[in-house]
N, C-alpha and C. Protein backbone atom coordinates (compact mmCIF):
# COMPACT_ATOMS: atom_id res chain seq x y z
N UNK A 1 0.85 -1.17 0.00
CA UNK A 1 0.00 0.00 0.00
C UNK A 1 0.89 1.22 0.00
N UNK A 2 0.57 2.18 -0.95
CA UNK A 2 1.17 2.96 -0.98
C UNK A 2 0.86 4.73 -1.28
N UNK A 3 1.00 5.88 -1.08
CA UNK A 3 0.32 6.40 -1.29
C UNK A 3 0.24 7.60 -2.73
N UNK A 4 -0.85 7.69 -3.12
CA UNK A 4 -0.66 8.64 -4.28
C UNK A 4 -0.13 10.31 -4.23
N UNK A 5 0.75 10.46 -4.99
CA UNK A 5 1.35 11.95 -4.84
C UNK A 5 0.37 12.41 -5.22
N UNK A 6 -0.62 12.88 -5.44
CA UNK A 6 -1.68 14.01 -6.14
C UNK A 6 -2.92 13.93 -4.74
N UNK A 7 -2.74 12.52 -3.96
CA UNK A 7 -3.95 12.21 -3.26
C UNK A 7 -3.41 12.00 -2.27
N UNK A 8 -3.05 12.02 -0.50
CA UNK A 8 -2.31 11.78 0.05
C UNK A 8 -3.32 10.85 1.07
N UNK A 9 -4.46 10.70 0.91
CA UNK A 9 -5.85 9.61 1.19
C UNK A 9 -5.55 8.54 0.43
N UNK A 10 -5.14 8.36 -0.91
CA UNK A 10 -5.55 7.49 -1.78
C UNK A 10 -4.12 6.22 -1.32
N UNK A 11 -4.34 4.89 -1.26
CA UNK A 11 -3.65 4.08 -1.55
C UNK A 11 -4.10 3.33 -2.68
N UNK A 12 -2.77 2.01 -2.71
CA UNK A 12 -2.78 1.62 -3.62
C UNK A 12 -2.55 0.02 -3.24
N UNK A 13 -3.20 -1.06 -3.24
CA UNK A 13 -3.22 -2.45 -2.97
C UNK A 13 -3.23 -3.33 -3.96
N UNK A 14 -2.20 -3.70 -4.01
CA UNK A 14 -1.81 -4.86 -4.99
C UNK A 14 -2.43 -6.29 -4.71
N UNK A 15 -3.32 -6.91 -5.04
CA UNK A 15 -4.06 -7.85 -4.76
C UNK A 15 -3.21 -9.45 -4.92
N UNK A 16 -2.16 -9.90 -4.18
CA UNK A 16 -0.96 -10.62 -4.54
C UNK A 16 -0.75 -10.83 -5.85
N UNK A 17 -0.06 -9.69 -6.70
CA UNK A 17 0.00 -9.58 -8.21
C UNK A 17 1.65 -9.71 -8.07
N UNK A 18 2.09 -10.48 -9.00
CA UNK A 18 3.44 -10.54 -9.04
C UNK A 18 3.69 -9.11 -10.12
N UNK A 19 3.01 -9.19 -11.16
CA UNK A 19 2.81 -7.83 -12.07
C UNK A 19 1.03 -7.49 -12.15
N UNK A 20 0.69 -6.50 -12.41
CA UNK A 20 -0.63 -6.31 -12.13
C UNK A 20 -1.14 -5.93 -13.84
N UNK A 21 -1.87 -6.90 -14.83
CA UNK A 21 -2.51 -6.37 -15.91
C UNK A 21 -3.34 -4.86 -15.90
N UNK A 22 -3.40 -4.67 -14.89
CA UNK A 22 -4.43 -3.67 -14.21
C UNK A 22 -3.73 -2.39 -15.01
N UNK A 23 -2.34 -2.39 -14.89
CA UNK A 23 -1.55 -1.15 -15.06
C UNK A 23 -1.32 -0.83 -16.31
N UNK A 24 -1.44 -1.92 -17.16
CA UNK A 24 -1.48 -2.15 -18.85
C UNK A 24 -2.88 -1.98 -19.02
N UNK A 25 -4.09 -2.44 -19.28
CA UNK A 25 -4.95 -2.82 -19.72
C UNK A 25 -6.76 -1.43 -19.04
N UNK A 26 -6.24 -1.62 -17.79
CA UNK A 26 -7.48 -0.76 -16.84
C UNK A 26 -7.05 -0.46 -15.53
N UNK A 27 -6.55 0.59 -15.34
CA UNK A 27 -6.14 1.09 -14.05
C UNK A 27 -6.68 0.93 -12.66
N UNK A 28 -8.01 0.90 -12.77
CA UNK A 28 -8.87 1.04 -11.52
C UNK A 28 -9.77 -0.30 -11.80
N UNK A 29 -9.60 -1.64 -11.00
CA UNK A 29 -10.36 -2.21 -10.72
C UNK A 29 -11.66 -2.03 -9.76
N UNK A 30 -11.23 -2.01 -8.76
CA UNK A 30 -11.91 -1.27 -7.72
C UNK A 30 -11.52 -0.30 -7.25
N UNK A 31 -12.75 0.29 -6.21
CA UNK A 31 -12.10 1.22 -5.50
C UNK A 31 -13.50 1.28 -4.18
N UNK A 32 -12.47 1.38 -3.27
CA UNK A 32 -13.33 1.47 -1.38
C UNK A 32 -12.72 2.35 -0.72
N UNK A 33 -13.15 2.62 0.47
CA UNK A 33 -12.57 3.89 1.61
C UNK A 33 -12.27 2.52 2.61
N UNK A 34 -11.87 2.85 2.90
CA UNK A 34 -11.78 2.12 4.83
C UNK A 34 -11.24 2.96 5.80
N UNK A 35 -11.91 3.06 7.12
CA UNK A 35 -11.19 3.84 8.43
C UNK A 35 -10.12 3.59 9.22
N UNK A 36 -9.08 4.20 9.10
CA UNK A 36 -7.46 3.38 9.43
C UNK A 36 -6.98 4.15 10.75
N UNK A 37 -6.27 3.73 11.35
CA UNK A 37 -5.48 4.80 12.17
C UNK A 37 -4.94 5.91 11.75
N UNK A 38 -5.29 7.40 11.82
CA UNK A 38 -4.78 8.22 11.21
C UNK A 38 -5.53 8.78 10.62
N UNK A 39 -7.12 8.58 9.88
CA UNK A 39 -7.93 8.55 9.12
C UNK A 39 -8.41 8.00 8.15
N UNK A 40 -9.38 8.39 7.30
CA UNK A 40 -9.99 7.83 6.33
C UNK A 40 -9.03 7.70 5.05
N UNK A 41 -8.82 6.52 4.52
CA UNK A 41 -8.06 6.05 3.25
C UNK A 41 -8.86 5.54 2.27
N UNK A 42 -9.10 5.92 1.02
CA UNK A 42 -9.37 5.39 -0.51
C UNK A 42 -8.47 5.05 -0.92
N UNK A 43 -8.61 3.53 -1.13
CA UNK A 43 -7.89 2.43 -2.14
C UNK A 43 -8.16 2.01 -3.03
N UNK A 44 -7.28 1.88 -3.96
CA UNK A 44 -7.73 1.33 -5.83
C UNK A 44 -7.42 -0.41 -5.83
N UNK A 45 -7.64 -1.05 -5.92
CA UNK A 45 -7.48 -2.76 -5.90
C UNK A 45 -6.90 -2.88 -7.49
N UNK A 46 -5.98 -3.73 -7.41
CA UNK A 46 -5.20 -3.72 -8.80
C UNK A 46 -5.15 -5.19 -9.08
N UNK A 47 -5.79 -5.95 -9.81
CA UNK A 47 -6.13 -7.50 -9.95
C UNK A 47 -5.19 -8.15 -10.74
N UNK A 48 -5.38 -9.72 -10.09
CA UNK A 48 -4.28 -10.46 -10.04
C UNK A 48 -4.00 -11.02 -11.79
N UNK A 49 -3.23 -10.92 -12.09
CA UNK A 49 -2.57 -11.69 -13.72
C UNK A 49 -1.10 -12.32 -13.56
N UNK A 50 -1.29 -13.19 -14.31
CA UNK A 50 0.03 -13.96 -14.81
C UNK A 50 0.36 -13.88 -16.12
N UNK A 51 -0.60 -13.24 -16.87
CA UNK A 51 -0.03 -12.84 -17.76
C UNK A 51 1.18 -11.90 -18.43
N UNK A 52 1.83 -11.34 -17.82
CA UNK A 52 2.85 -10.67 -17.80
C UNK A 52 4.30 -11.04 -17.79
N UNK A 53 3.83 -12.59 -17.41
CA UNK A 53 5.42 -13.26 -16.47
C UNK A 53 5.69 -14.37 -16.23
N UNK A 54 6.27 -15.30 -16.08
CA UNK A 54 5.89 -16.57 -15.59
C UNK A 54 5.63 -16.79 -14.15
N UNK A 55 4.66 -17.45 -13.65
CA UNK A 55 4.82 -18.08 -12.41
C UNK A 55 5.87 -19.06 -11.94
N UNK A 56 6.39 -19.03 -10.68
CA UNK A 56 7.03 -19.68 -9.82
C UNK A 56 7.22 -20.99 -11.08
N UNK A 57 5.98 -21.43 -10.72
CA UNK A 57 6.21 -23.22 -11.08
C UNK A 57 6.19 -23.40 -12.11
N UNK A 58 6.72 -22.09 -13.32
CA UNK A 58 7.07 -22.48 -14.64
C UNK A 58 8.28 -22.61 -15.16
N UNK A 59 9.37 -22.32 -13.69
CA UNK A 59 10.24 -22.01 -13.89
C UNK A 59 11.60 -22.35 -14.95
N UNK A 60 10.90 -23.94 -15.30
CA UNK A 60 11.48 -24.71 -16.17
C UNK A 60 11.37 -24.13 -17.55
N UNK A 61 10.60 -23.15 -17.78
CA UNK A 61 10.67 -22.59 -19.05
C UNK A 61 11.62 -21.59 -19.56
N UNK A 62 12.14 -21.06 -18.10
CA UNK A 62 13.58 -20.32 -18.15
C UNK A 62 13.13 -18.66 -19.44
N UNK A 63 11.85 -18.61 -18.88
CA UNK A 63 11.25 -17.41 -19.52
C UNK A 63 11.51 -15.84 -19.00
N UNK A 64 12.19 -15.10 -19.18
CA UNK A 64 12.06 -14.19 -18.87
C UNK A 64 10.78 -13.18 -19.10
N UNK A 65 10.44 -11.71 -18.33
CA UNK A 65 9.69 -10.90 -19.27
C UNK A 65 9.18 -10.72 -20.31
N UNK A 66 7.91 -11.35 -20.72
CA UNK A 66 7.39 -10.66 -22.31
C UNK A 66 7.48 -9.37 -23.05
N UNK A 67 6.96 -8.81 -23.70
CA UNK A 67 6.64 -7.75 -23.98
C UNK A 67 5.87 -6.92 -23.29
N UNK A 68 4.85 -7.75 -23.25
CA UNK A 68 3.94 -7.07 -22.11
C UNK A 68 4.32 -6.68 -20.29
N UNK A 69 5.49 -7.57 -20.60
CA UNK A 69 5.36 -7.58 -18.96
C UNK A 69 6.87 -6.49 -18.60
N UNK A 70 7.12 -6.41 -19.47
CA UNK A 70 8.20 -5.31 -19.58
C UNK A 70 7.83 -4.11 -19.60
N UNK A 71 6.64 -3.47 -20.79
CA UNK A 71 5.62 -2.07 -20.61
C UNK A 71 4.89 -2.20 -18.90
N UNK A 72 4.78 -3.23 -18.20
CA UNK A 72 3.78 -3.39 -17.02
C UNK A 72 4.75 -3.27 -15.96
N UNK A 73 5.90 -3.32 -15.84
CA UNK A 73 7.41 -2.96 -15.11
C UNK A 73 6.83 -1.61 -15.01
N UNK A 74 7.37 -1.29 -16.41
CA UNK A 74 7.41 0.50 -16.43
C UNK A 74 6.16 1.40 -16.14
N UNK A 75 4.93 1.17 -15.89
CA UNK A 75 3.96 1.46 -15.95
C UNK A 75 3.55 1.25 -14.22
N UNK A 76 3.77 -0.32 -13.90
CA UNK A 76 3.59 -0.10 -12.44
C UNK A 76 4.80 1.19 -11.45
N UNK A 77 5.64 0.74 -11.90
CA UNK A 77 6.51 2.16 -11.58
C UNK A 77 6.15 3.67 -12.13
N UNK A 78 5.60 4.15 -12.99
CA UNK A 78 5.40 5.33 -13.14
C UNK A 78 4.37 5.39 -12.06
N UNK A 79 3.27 4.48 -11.91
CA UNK A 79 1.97 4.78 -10.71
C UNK A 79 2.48 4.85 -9.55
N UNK A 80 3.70 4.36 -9.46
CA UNK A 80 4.17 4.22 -7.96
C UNK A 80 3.68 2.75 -7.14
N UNK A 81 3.29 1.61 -8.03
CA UNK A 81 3.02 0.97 -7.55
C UNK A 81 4.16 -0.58 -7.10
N UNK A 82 4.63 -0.32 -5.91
CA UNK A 82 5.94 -1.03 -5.85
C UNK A 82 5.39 -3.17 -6.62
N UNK A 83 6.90 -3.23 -7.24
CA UNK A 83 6.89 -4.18 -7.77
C UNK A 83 7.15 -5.57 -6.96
N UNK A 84 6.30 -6.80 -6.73
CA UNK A 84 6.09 -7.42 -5.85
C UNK A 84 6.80 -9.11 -6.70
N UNK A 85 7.83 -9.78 -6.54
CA UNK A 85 8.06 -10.60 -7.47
C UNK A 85 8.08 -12.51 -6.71
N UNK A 86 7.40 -12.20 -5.55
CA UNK A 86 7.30 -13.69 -4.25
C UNK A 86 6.72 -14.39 -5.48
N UNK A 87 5.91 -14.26 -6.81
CA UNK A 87 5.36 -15.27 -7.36
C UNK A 87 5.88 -15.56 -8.47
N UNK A 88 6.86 -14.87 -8.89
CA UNK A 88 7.60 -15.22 -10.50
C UNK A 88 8.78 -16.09 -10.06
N UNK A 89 8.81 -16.70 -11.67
CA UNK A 89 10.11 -17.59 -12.23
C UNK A 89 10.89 -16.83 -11.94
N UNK A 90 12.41 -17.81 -11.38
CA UNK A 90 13.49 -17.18 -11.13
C UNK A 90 14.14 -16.20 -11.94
N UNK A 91 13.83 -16.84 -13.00
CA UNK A 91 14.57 -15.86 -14.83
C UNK A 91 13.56 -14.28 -15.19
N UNK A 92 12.23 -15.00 -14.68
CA UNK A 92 11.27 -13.43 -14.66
C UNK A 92 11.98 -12.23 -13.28
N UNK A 93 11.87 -12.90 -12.28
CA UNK A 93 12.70 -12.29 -10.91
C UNK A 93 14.07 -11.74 -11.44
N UNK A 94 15.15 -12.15 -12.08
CA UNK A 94 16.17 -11.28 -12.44
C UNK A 94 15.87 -10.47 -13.64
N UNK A 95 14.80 -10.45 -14.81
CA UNK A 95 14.46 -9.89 -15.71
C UNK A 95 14.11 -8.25 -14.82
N UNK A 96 13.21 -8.24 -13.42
CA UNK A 96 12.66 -6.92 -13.28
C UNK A 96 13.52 -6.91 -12.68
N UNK A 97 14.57 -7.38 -12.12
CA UNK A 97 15.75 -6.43 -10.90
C UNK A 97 16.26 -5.88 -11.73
N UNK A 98 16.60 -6.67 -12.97
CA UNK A 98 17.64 -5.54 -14.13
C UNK A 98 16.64 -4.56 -14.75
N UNK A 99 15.16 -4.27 -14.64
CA UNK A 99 14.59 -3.25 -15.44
C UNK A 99 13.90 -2.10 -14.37
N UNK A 100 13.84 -2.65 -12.79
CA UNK A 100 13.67 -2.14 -11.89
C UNK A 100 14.53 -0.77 -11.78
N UNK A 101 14.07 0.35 -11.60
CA UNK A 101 14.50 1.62 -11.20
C UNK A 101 14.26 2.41 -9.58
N UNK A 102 13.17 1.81 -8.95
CA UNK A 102 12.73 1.84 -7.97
C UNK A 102 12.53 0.77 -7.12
N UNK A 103 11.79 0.55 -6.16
CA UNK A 103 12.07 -0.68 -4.86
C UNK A 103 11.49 -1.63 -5.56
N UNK A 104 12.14 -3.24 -5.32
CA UNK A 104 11.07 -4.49 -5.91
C UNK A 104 10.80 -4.90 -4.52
N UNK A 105 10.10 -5.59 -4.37
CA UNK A 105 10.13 -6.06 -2.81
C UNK A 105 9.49 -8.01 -3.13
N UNK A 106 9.78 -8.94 -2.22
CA UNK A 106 8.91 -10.17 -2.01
C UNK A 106 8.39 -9.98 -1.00
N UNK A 107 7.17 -9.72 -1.06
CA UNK A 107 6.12 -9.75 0.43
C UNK A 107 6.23 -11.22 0.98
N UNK A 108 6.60 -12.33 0.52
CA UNK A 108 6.24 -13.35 1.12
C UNK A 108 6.85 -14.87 0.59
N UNK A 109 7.83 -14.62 1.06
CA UNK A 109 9.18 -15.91 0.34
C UNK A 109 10.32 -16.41 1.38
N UNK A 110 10.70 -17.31 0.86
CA UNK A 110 11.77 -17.89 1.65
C UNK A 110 13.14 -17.48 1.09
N UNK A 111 14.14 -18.26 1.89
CA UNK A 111 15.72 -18.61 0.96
C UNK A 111 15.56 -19.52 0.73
N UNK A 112 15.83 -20.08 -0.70
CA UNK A 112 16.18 -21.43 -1.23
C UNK A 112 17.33 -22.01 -1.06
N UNK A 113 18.35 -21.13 -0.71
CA UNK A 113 19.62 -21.75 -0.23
C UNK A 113 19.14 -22.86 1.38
N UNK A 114 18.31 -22.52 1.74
CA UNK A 114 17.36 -23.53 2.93
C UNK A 114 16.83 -24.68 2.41
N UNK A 115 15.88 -23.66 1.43
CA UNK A 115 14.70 -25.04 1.06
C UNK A 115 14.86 -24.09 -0.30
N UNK A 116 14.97 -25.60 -0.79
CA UNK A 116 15.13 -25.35 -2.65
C UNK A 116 13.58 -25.97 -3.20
N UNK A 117 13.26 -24.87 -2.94
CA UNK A 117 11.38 -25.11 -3.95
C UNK A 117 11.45 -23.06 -4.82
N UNK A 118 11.22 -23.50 -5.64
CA UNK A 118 10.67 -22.56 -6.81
C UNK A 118 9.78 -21.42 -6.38
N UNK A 119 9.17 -21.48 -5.35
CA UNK A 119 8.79 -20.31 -5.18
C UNK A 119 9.82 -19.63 -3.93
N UNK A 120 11.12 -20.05 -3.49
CA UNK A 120 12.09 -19.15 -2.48
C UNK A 120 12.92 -18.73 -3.35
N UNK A 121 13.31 -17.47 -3.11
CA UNK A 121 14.91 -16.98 -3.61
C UNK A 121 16.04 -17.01 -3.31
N UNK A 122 16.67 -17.33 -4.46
CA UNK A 122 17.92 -17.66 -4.51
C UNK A 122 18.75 -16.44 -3.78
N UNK A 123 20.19 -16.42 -3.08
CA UNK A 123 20.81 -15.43 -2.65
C UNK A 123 21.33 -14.54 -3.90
N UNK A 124 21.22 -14.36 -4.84
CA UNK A 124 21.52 -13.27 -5.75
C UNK A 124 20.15 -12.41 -5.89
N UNK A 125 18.88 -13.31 -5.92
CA UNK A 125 17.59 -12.68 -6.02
C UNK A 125 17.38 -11.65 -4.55
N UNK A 126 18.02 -12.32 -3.16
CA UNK A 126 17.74 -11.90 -2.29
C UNK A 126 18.80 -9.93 -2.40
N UNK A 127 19.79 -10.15 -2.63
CA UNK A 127 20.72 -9.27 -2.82
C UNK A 127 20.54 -8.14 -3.72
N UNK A 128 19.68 -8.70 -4.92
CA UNK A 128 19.45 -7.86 -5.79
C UNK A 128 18.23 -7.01 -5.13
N UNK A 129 17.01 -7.85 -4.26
CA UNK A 129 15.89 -7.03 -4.18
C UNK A 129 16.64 -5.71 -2.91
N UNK A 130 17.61 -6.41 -2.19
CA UNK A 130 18.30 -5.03 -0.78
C UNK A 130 18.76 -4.29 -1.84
N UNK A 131 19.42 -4.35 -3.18
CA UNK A 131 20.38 -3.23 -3.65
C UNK A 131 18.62 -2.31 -3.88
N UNK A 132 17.71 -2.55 -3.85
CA UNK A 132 17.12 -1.58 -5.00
C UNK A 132 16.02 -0.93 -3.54
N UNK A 133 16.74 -1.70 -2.32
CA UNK A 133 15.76 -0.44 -1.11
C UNK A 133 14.69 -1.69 -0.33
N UNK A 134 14.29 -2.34 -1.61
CA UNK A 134 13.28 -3.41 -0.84
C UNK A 134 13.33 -4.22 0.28
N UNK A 135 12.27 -4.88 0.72
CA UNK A 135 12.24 -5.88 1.92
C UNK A 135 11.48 -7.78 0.97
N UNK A 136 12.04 -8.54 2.01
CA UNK A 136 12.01 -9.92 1.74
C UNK A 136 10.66 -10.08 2.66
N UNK A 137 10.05 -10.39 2.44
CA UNK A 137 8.93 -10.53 3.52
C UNK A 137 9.11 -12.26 3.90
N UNK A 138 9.26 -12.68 4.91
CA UNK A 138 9.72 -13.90 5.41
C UNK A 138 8.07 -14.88 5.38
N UNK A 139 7.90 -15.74 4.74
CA UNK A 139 6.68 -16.84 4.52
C UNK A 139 6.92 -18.01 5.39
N UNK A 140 5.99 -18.52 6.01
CA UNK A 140 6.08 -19.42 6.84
C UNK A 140 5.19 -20.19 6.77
N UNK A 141 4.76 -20.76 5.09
CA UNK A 141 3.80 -21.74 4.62
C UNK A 141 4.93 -22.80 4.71
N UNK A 142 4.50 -23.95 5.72
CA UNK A 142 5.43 -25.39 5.33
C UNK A 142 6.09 -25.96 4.29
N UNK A 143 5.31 -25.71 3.43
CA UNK A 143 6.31 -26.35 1.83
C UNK A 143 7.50 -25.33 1.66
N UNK A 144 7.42 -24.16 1.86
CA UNK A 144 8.38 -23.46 1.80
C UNK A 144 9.22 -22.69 2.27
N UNK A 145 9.49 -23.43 4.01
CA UNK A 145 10.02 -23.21 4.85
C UNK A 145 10.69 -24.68 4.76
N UNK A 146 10.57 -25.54 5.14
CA UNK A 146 11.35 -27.06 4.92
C UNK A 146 10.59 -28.49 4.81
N UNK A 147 10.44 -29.26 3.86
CA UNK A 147 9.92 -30.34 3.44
C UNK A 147 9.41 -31.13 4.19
N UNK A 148 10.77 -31.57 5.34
CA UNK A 148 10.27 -32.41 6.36
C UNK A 148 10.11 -31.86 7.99
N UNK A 149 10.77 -30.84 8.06
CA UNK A 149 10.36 -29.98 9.25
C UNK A 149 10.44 -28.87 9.33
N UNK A 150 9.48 -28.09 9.32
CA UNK A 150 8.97 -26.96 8.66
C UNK A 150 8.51 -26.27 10.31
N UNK A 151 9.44 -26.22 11.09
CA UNK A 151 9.27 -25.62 12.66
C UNK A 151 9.33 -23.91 12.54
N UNK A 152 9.28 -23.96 13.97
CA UNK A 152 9.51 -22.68 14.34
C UNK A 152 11.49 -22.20 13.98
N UNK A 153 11.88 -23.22 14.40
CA UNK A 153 13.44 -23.34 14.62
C UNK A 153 13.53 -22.61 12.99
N UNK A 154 13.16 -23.38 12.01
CA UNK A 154 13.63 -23.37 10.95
C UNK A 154 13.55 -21.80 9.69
N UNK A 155 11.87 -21.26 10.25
CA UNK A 155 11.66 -19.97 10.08
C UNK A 155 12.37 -19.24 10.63
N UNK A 156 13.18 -18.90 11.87
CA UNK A 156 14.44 -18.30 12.22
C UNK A 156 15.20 -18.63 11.74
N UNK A 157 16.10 -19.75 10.68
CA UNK A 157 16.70 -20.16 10.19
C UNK A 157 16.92 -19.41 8.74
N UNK A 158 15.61 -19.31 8.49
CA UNK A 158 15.23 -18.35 6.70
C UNK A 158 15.48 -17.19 7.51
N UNK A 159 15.22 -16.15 8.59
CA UNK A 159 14.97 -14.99 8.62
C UNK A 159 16.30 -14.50 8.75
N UNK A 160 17.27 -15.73 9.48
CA UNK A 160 18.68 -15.55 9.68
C UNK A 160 19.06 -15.36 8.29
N UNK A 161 19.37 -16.26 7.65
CA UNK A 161 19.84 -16.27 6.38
C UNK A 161 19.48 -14.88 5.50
N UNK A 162 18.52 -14.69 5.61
CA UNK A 162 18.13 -13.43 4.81
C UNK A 162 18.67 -12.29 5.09
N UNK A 163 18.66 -11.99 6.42
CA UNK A 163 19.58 -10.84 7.44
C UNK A 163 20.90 -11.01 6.81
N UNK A 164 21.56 -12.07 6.71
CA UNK A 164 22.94 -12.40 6.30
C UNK A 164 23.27 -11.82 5.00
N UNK A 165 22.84 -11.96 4.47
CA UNK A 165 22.54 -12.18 2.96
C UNK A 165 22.06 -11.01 2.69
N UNK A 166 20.87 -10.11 2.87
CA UNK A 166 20.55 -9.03 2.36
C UNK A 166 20.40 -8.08 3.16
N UNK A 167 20.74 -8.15 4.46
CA UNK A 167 21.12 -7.07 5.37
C UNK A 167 19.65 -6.94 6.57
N UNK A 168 20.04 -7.02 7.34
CA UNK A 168 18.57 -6.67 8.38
C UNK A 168 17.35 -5.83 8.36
N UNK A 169 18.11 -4.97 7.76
CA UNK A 169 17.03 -3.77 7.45
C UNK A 169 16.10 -4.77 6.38
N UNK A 170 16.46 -5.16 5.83
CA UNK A 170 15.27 -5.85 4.23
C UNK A 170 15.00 -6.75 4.53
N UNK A 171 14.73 -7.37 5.64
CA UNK A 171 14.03 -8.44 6.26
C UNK A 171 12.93 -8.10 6.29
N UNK A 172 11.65 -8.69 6.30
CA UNK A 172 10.42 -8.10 7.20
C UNK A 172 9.46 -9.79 7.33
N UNK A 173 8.20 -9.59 7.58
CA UNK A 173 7.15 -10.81 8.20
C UNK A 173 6.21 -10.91 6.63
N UNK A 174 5.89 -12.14 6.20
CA UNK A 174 4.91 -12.02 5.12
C UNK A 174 4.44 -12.95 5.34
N UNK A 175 3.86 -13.79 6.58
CA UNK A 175 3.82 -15.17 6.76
C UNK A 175 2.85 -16.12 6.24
N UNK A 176 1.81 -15.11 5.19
CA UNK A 176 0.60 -16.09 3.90
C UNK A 176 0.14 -16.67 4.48
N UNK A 177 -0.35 -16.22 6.37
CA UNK A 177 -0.94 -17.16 6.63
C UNK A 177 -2.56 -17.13 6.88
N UNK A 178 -3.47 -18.11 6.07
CA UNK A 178 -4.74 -17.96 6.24
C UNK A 178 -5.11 -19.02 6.82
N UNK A 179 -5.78 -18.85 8.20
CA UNK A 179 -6.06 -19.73 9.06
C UNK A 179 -7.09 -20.88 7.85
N UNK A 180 -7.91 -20.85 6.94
CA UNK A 180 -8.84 -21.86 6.67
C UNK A 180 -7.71 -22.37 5.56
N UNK A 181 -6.91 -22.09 4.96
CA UNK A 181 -5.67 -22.15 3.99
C UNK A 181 -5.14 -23.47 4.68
N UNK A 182 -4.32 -22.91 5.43
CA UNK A 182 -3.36 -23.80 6.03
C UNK A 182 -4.57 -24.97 6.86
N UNK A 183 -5.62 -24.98 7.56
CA UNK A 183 -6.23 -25.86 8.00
C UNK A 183 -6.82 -27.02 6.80
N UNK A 184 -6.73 -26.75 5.41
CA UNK A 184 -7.25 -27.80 4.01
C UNK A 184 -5.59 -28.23 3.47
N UNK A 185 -5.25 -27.38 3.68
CA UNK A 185 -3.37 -27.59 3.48
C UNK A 185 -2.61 -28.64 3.83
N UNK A 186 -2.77 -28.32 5.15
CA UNK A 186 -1.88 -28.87 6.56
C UNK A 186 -2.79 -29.38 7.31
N UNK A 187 -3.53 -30.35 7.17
CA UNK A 187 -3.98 -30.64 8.61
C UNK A 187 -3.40 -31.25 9.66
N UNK A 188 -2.27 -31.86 9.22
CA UNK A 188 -1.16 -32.26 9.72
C UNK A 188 -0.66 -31.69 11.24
N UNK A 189 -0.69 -30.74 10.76
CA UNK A 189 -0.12 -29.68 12.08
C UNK A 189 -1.59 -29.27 12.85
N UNK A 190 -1.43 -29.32 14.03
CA UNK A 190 -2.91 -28.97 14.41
C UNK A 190 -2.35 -27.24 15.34
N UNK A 191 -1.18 -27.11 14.98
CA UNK A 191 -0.98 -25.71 15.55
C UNK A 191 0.58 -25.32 14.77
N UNK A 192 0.31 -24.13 14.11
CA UNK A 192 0.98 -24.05 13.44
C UNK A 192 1.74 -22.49 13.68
């Protein structure tokens, strides 16, 4: 969320969009007020596409940026709408650090140098998102925290690594966690 220079009420919510069609195609999906600390905020909702990029689990296609998703770089950045990449292919993820001019951030990822699954980043991905200002938002969905033990221990383990690696400041919490999610997920864990 972020706020508009012309509107200093208005945010801006990226609806977990790795790139948002919204910014190419129709600017304003929605739009609501809500009452926040501080006052009243109007938000624009910017809807979810994959069209722009590959997802995580395509990674085998070793696809970078389309066309489209290269104008949708530049476009979410002119709005000011920071670029969010927890859901792209590794090869899409270094495509916007090199076209990135402003912050990229992962709201919600691991290190794969931990746990090697396709949706964590690699330590060059992690490095690249600190050079450009951003934060790693630390995820603490089981599959992608560790395969076979996916603890508490081990999420300090990613948050360490990340600190290491991309500096403390660009750490932050993204932990994806939706209580009815993880209960069809995981039932496994009865406390998680």
């Amino acid at each position: 969320v972020g706020p508009d220079e012309t509107d200093p009420a208005l945010g801006w919510i990226s609806v977990d969009s790795p790139l948002a069609r919204a910014a190419l195609k129709k600017r304003i999906d929605d739009e609501f007020e809500a009452e926040l600390p501080g006052g009243r905020r109007r938000f624009v909702v910017v809807a979810v596409s994959y069209d722009v990029a590959e997802g995580s689990a395509d990674e085998a296609t070793g696809s970078r940026l389309p066309a489209s998703g290269v104008r949708a770089v530049a476009e979410l950045e002119r709005l000011g709408i920071l670029l969010d990449v927890s859901h792209l292919a590794a090869p899409s993820v270094e495509h916007v650090l090199e076209l990135a001019s402003g912050t990229v951030v992962a709201t919600h990822s691991c290190a794969r140098a931990l746990r090697d699954h396709h949706r964590n980043l690699s330590d060059e991905h992690l490095r690249g998102i600190a050079a450009t200002g951003g934060v790693i938002g630390m995820n603490v969905l089981p599959a992608f925290v560790d395969e076979t033990a996916p603890t508490l221990d081990r999420v300090v383990d990613h948050i360490e690594h990340i600190a290491e690696v991309a500096g403390i400041d660009h750490v932050g919490l993204g932990p994806d966690f939706i209580r009815e999610y993880m209960d069809a997920i995981y039932p496994q864990y009865e406390q998680f």
